[in-house]
Each structure stands twice: as C-alpha cells, then as structure tokens.
C-alpha atoms as a PDB file:
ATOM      1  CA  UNK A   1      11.151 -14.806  -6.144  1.00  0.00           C
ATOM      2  CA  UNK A   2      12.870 -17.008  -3.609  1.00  0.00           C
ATOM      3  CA  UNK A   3      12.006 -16.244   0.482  1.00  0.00           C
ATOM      4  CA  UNK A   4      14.626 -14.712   1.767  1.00  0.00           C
ATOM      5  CA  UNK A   5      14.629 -14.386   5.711  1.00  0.00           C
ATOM      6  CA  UNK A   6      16.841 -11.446   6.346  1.00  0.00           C
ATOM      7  CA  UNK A   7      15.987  -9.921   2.871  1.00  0.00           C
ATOM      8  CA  UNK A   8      15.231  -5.357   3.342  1.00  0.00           C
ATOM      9  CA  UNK A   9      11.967  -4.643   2.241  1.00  0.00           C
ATOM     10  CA  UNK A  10      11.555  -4.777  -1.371  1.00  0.00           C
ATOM     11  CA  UNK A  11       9.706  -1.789  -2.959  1.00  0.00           C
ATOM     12  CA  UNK A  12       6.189  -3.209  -3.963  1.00  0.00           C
ATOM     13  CA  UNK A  13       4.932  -4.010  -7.193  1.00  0.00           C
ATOM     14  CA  UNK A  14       1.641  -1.827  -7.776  1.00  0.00           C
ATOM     15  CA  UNK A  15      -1.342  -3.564  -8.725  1.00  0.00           C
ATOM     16  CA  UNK A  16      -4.038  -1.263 -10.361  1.00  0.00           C
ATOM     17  CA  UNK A  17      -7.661  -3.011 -10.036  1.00  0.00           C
ATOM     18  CA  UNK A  18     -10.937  -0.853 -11.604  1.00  0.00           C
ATOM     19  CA  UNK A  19      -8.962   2.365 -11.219  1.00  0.00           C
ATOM     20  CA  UNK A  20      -7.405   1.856  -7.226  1.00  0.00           C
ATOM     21  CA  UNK A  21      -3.910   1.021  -6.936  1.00  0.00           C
ATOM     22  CA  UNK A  22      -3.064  -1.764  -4.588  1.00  0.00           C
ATOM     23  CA  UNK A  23       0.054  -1.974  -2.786  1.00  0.00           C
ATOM     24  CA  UNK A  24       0.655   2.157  -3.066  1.00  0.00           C
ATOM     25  CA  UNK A  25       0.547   4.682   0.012  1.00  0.00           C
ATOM     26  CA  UNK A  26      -3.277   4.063  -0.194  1.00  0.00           C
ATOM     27  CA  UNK A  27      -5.166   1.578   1.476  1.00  0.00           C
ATOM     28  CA  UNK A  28      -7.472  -0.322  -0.815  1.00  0.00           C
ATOM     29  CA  UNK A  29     -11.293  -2.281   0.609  1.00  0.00           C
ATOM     30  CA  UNK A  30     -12.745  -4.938  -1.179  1.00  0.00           C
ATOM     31  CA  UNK A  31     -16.922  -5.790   0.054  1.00  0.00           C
ATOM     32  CA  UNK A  32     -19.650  -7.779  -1.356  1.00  0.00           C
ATOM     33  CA  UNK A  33     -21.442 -10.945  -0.583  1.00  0.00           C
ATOM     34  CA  UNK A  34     -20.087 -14.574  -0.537  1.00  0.00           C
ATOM     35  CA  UNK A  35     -22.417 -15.147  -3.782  1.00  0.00           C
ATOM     36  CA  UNK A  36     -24.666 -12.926  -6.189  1.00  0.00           C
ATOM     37  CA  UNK A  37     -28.031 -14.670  -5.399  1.00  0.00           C
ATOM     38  CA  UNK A  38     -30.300 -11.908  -7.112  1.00  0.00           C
ATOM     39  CA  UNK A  39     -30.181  -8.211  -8.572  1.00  0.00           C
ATOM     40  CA  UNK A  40     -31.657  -7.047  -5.596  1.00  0.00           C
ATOM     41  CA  UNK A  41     -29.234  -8.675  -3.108  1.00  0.00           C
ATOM     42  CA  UNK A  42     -26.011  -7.639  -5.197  1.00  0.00           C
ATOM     43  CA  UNK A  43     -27.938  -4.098  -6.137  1.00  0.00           C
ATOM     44  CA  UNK A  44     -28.710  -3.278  -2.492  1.00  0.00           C
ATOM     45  CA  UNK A  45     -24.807  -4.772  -0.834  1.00  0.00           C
ATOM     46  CA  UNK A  46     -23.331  -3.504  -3.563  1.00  0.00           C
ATOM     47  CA  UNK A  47     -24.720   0.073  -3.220  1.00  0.00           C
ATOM     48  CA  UNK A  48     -24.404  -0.379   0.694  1.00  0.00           C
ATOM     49  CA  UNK A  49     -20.525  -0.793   0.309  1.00  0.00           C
ATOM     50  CA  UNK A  50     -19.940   1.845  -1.893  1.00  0.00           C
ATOM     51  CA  UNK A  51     -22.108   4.169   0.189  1.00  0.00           C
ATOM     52  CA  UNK A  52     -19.649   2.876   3.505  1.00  0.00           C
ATOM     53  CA  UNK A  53     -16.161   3.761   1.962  1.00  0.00           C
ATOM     54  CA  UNK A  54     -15.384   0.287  -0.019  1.00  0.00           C
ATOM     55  CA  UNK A  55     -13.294   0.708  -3.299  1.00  0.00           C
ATOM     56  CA  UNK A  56     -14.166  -2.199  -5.176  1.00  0.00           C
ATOM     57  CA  UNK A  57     -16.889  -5.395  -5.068  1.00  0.00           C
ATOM     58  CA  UNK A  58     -16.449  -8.675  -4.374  1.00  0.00           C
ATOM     59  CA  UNK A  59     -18.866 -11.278  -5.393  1.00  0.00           C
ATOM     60  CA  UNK A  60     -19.076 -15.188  -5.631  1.00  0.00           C
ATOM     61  CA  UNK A  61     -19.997 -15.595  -9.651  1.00  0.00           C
ATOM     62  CA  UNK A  62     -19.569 -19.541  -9.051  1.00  0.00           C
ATOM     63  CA  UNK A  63     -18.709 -20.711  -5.704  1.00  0.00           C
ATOM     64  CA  UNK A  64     -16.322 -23.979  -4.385  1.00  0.00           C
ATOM     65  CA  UNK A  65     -18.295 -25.410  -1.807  1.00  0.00           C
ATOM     66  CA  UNK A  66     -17.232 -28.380   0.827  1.00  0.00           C
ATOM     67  CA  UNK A  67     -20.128 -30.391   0.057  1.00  0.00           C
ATOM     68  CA  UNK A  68     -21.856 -30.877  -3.215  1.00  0.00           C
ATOM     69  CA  UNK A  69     -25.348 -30.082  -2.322  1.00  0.00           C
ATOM     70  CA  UNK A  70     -24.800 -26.930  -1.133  1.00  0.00           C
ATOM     71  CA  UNK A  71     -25.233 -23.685  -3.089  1.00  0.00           C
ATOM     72  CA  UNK A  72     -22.695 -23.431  -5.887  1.00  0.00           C
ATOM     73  CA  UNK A  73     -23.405 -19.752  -7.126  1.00  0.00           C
ATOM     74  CA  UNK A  74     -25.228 -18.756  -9.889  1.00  0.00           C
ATOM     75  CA  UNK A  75     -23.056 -19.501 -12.499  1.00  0.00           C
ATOM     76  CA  UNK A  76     -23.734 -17.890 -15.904  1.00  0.00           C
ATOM     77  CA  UNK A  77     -27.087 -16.475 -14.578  1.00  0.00           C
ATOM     78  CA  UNK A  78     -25.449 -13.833 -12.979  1.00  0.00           C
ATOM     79  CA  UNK A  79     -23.829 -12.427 -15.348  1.00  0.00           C
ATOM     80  CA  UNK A  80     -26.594 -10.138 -16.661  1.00  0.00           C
ATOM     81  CA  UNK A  81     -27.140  -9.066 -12.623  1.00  0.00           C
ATOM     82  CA  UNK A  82     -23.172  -8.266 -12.680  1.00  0.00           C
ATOM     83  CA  UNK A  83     -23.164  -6.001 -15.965  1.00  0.00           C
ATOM     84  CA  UNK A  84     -26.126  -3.784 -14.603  1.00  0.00           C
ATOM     85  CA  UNK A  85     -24.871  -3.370 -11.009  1.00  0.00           C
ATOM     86  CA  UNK A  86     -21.508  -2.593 -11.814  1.00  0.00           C
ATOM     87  CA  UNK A  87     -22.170   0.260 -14.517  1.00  0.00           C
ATOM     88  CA  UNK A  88     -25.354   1.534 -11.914  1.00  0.00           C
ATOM     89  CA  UNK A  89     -22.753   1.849  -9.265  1.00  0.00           C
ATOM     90  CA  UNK A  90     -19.496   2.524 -11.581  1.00  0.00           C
ATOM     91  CA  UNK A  91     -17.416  -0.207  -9.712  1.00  0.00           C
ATOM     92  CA  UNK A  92     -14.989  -2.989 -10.932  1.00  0.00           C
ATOM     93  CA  UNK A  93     -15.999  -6.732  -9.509  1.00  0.00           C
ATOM     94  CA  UNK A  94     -13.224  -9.204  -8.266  1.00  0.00           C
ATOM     95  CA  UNK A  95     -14.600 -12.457  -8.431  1.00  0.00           C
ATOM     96  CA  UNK A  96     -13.911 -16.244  -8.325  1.00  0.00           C
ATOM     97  CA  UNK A  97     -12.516 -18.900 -11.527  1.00  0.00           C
ATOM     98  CA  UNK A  98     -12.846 -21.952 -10.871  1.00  0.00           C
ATOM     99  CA  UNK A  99     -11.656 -23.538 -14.329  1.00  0.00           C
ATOM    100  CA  UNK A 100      -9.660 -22.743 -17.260  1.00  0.00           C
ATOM    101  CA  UNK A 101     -12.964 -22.325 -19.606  1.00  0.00           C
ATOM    102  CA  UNK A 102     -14.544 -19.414 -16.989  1.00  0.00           C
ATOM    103  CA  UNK A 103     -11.810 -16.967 -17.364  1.00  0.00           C
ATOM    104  CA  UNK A 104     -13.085 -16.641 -21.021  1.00  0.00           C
ATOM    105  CA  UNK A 105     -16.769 -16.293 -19.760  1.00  0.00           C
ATOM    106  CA  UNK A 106     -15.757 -13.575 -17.083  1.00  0.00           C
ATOM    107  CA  UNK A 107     -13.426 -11.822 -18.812  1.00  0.00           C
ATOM    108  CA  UNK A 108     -15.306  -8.904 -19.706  1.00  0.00           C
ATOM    109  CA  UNK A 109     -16.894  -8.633 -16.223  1.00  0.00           C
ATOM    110  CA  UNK A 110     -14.420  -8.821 -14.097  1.00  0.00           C
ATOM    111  CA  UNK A 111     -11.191  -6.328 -13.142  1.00  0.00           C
ATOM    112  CA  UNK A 112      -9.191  -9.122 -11.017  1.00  0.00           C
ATOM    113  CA  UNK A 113      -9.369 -12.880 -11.184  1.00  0.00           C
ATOM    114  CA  UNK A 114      -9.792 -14.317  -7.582  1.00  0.00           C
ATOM    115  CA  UNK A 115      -7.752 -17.560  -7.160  1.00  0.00           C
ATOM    116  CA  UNK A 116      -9.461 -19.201  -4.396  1.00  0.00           C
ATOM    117  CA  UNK A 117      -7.659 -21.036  -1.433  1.00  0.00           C
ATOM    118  CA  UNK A 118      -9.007 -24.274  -2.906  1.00  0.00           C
ATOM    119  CA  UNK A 119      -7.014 -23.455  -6.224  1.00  0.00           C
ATOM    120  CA  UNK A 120      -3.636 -22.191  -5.085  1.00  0.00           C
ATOM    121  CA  UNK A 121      -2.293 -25.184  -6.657  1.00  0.00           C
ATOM    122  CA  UNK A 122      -4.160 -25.809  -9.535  1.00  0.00           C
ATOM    123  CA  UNK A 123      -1.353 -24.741 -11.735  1.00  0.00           C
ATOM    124  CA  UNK A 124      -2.789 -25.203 -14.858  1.00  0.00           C
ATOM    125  CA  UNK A 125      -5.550 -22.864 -13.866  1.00  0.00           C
ATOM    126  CA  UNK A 126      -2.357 -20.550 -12.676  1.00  0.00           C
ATOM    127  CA  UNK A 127      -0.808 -20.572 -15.900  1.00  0.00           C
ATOM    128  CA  UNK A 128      -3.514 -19.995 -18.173  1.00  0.00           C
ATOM    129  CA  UNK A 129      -3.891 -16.747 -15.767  1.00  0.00           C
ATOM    130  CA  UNK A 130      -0.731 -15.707 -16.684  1.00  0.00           C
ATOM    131  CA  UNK A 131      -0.784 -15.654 -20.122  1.00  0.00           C
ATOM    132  CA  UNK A 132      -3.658 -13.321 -19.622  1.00  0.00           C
ATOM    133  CA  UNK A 133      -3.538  -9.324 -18.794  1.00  0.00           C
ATOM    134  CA  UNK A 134      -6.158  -8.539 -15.415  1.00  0.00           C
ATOM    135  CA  UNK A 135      -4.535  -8.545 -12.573  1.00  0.00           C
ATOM    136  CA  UNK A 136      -5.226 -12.105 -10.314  1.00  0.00           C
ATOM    137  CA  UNK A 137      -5.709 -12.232  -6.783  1.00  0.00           C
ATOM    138  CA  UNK A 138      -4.071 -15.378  -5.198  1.00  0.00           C
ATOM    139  CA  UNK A 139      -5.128 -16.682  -1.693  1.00  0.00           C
ATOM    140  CA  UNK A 140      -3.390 -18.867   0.454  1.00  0.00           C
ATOM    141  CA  UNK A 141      -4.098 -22.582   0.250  1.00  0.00           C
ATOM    142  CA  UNK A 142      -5.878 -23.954   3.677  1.00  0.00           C
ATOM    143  CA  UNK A 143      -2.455 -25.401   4.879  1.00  0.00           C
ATOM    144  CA  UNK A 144      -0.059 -23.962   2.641  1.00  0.00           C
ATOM    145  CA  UNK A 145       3.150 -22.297   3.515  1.00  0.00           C
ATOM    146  CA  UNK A 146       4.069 -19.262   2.650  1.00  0.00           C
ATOM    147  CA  UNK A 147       6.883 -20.809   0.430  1.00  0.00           C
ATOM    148  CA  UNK A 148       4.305 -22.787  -0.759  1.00  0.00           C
ATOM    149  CA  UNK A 149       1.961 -19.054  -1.473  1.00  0.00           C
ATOM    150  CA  UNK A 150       4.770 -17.527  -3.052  1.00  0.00           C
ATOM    151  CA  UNK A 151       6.138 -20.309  -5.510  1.00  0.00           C
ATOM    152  CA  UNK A 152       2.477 -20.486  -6.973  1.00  0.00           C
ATOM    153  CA  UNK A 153       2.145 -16.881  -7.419  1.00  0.00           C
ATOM    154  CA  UNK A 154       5.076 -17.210  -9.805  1.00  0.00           C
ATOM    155  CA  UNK A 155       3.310 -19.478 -11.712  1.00  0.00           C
ATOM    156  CA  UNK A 156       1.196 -16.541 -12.669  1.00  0.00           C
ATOM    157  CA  UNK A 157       4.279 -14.160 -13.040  1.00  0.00           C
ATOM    158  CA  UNK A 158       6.553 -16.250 -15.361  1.00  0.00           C
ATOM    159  CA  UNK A 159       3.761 -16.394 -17.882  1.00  0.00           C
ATOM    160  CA  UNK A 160       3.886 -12.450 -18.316  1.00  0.00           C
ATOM    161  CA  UNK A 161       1.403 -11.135 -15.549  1.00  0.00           C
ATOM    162  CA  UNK A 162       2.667  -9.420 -12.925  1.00  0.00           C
ATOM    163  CA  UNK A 163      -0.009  -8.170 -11.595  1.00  0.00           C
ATOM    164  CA  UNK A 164      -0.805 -10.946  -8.765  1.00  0.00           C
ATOM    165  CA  UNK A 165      -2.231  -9.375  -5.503  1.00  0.00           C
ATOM    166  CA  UNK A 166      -1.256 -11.846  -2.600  1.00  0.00           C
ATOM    167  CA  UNK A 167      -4.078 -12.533  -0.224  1.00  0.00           C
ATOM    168  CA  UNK A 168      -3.699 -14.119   3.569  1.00  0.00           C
ATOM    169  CA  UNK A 169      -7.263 -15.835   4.283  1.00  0.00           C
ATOM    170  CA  UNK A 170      -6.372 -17.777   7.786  1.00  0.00           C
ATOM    171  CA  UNK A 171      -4.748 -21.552   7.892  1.00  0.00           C
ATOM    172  CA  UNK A 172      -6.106 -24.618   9.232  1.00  0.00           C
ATOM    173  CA  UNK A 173      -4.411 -25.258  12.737  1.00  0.00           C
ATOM    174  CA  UNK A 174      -5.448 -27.703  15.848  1.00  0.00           C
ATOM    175  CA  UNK A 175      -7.727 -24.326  16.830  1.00  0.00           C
ATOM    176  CA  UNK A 176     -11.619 -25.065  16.643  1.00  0.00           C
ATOM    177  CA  UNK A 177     -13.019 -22.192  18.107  1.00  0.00           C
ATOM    178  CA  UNK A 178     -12.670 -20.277  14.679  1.00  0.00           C
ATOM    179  CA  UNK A 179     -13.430 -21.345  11.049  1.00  0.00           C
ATOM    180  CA  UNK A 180      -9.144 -21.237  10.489  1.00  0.00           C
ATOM    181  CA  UNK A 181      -6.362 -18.610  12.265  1.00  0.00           C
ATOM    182  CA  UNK A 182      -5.261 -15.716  10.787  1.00  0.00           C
ATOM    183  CA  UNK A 183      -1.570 -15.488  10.155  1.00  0.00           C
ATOM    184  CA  UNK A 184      -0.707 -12.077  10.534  1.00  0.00           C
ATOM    185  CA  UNK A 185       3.000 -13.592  10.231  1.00  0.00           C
ATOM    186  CA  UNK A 186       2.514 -14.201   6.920  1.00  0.00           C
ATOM    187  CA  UNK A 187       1.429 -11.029   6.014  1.00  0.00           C
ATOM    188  CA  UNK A 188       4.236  -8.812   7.544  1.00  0.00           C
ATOM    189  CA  UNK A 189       7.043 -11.902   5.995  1.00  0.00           C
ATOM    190  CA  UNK A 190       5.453 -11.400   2.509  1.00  0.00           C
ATOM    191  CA  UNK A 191       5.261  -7.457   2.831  1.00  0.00           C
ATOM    192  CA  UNK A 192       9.145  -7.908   3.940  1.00  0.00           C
ATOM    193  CA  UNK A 193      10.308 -10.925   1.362  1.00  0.00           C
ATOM    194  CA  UNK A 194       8.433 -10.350  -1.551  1.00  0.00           C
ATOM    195  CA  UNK A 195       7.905  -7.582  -4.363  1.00  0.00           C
ATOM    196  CA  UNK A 196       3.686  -8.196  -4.635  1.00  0.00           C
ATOM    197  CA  UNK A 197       0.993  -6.390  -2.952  1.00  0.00           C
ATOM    198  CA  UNK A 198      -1.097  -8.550   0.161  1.00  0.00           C
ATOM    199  CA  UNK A 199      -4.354  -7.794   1.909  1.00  0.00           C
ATOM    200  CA  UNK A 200      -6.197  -9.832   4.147  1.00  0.00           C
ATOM    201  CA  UNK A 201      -9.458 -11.861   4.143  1.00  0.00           C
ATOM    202  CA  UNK A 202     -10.634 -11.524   7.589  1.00  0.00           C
ATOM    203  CA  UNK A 203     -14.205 -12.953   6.777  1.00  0.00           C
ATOM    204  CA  UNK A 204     -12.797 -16.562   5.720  1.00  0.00           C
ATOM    205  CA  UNK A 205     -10.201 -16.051   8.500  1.00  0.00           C
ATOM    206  CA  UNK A 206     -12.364 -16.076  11.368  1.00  0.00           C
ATOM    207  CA  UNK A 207     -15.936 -17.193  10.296  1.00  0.00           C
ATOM    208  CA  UNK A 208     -17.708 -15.337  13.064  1.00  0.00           C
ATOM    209  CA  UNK A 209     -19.183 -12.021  12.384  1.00  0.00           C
ATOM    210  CA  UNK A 210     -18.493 -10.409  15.364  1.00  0.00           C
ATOM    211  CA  UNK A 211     -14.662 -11.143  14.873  1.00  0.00           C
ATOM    212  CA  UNK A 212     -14.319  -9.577  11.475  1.00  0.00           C
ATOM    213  CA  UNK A 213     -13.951  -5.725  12.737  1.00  0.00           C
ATOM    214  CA  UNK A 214     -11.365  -6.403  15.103  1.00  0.00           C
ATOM    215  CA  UNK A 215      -8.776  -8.706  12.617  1.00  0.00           C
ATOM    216  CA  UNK A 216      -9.570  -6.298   9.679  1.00  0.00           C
ATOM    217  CA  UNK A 217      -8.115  -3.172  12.028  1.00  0.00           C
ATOM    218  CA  UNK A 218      -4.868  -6.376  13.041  1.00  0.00           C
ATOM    219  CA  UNK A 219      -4.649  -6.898   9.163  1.00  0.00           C
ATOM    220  CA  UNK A 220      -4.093  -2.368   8.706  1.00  0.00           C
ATOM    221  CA  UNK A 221      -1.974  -2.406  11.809  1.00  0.00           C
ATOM    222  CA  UNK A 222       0.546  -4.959  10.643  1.00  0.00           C
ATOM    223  CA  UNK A 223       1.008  -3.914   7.092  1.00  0.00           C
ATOM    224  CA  UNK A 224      -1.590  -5.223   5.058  1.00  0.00           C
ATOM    225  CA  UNK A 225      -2.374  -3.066   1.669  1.00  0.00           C
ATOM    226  CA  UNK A 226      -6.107  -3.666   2.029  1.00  0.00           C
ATOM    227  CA  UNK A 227      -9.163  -5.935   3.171  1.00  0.00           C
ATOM    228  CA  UNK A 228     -11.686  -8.070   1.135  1.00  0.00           C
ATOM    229  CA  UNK A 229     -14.889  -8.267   3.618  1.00  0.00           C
ATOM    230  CA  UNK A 230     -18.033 -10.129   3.213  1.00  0.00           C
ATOM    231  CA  UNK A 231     -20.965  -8.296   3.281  1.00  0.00           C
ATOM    232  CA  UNK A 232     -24.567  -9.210   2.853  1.00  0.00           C
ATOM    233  CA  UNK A 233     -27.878  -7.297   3.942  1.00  0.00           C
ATOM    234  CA  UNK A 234     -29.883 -10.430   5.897  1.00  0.00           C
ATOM    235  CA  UNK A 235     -26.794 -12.210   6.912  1.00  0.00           C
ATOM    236  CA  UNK A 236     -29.332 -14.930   8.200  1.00  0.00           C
ATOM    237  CA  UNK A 237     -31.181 -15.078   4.834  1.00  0.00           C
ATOM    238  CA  UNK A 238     -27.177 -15.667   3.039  1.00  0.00           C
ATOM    239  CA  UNK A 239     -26.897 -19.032   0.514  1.00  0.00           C
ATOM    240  CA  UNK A 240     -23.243 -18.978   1.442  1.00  0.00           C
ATOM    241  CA  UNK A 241     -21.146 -18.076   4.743  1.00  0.00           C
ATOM    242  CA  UNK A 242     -23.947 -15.910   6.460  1.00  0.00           C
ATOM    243  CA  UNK A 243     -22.388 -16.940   9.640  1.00  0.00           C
ATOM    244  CA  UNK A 244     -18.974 -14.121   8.961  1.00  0.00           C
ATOM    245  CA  UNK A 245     -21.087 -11.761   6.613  1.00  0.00           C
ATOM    246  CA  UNK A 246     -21.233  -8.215   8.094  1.00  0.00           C
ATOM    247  CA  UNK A 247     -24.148  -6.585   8.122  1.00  0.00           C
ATOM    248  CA  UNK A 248     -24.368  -2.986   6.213  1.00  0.00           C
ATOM    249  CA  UNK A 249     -24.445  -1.363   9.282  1.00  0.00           C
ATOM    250  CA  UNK A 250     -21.654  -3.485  10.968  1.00  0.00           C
ATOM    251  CA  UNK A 251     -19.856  -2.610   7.658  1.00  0.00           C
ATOM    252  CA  UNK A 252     -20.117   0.791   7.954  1.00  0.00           C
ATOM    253  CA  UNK A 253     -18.898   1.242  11.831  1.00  0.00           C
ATOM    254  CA  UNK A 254     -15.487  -0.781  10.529  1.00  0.00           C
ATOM    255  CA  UNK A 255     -14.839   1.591   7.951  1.00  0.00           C
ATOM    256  CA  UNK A 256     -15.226   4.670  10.466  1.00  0.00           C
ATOM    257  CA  UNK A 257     -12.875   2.999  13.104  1.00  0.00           C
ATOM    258  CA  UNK A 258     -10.966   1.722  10.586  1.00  0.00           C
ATOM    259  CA  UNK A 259      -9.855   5.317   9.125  1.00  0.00           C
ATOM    260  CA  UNK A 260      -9.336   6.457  12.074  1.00  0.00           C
ATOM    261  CA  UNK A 261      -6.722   3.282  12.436  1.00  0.00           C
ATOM    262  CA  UNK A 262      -5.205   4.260   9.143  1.00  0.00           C
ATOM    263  CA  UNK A 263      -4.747   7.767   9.829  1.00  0.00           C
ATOM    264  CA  UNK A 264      -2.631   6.403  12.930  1.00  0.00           C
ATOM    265  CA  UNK A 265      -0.636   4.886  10.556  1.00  0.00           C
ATOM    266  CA  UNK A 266      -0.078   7.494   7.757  1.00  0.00           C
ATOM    267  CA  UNK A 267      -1.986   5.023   5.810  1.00  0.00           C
ATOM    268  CA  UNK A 268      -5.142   6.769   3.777  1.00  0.00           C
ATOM    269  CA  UNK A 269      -7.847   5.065   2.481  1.00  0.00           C
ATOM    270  CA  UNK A 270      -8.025   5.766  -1.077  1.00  0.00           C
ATOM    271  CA  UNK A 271     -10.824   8.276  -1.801  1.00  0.00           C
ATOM    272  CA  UNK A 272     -14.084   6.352  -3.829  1.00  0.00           C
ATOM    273  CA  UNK A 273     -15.243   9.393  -5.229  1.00  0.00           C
ATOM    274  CA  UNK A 274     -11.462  10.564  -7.435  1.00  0.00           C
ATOM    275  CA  UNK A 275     -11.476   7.067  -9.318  1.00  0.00           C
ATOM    276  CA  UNK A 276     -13.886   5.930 -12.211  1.00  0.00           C
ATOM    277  CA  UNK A 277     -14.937   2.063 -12.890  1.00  0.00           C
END
C-alpha cells in the first residue's frame, strides 16, 4: 500500500464491526468512557449513547497511562461488567490491547481490537493481530507520519486481516493550547491514497470538552467514515481524561447537529435500531 500523492480515490475496503459497516455510504459513531470503572458507570454511558444515536461502545478494558500511578483500567475485573452491558444493550465493544497475551483474554468480548497511539509501532503486537480474524482499529502514533500510519497498518494486512479501520487522533506539534492538533490533512490524504476505512478521535485530539462538537462536525465535513467520542456521565468524577469527556447531554446535542451535517453531505448515519449486536 505505498502513498501515492496524485493517486484517484481508491474504492474503500469495508470494515464490518458488531453488525455496522465502516467505510460504506453510512456514517458509523463510536461512544463510551475513557475506562469501565463500574457496572453502573459503563451501564448508565453505555445506555446514554445508545439512547443518543451511537452505533457501537468504546471502553478502556486496560488503559496506557503517561505516568505509572495513575489509573490503569480495570483489567480483568471488567470483564464480567463488559459481558452484561453489552448483551443488556445488544452492542459490540471496541476496546484497547495492550500486549500480545490480552488479545486472547478479550477475544470473546470484543468486535474490534483498538491499537492505541502508544502502540502503532509495536509490531509484534501488529502481527499477532493479523494472524487473527476481528477487525483492528489502528491510531496514529503521537508524531507519526502518515507514511509512518500506513506502513504499520500493513503489518496487520500482510498477516491475512484486512479488516484495519484507520483512525486520526491529533499529533504532537509546538501548539500548547490543546492536548495535540487534529490533522484533518491526514484524514482526507488517507481517504484519497489508501484502500482502508478512517474516522476520527476528536476527544484525544483536542482534550477540552467544549472543543469536541465542533472537530467531530470538521472530521464529517472532510471525509471521515465515523467518530469515536468519549463519553462519561460525571465528567468531573472520570479516573481517566474527564477533562475531553462529553457529558450525555453534550453527547446528545452533537449527534442532532451532527445529522443534520451529514444530511448536508449525503452522508446518513447508519440507523441503531436495523442492526443486531
């Protein structure tokens, strides 16, 4: 899959995640919290979500933190919590591995391994997810280029899965007045230059709550094939990232303005209610 700058606009490779195709004339949401901290957190965002529009959960299982004390996700403790919520609710879960030996753990309750931007080049990690058949969602490293993006997703692909979602979660730049910067550029090259679906992570992006809306409606506008939001009731009361966690009811006003975007677009939102988990 080599970049190539005046390349036409391949046709996309569909990726089908808990029933929702990604990268077809549908646009696909992803929402849940940073972390699953309790069945009542994940039971009541979870159900939030769904109730708003979203397609599919997202949820920290284990979580790559910058500093060792901080919370690192419930680990195998949550896995009880993720079995319940996701038949209550019939919804898939796209969620975090960290290691080789979690993929095994998660396998049965997850739809789509999240490569974090931490582990874009952990390519034994990459590997191991190829030789496997759910679909694997691959974000950008913090200063990787797109070149850089691309060449690990094939990592995944030349082991026999195709099914790699490409996701654009902001760079580190000289900016400070936001967590990182989106690049929106890389989103409409790798919609142009490669075959794979990409959505944008406008939580990690921007890291400021009030920001979110606005680069999630950029991310539609531009090309993107879908979002994957944080979400979390008490965004003050959050283990993880509280500070870019909408609230359910900031949630829900995106999703209204963010049809009407789509509709602007001739791009629907897939409809939750057709698809089963």
């Amino acid at each position: 899959m080599e970049i190539q700058t005046m390349q036409t606009s391949p046709s996309t490779q569909i990726v089908n995640v808990g029933g929702f195709d990604i990268g077809g004339p549908e646009f696909t949401v992803i929402a849940g919290p940073c972390s699953i901290e309790s069945h009542a957190q994940f039971l009541e965002t979870a159900s939030g979500v769904k109730a708003s529009g979203a397609h599919l959960l997202r949820g920290g299982i284990w979580k790559m933190r910058t500093s060792s004390t901080a919370f690192q996700g419930l680990g195998t403790s949550s896995f009880d919590i993720v079995k319940s919520v996701c038949k209550q609710l019939n919804m898939s879960l796209i969620s975090e591995v960290t290691d080789i030996r979690q993929i095994e753990e998660v396998y049965d309750l997850v739809e789509c391994f999240q490569v974090g931007s931490r582990s874009m080049q952990n390519y034994e990690l990459l590997k191991e997810l190829g030789r496997q058949k759910k679909p694997v969602l691959l974000k950008r490293g913090l200063a990787a280029y797109i070149e850089e993006w691309v060449k690990a997703s094939e990592y995944v692909t030349k082991g026999g899965n195709n099914n790699v979602i490409l996701c654009e979660r902001g760079i580190r730049t000289f900016e400070t007045a936001t967590r990182n910067t989106l690049d929106l550029n890389a989103v409409a090259f790798a919609k142009k230059n490669t075959n794979l679906p990409v959505i944008v992570d406008p939580s990690h992006a921007v890291g400021i709550r009030a920001l979110v809306p606005d680069l999630a409606y950029a991310a539609a506008a531009v090309g993107a094939d879908g979002i994957i939001v944080e979400v979390h009731p008490r965004p003050s009361e959050a283990l993880s990232d509280g500070m870019q966690a909408l609230t359910l009811q900031d949630f829900e006003m995106m999703m209204r303005k963010l049809e009407k975007i789509l509709v602007a677009i001739d791009r629907p939102l897939h409809k939750v209610t057709a698809h089963a988990h």
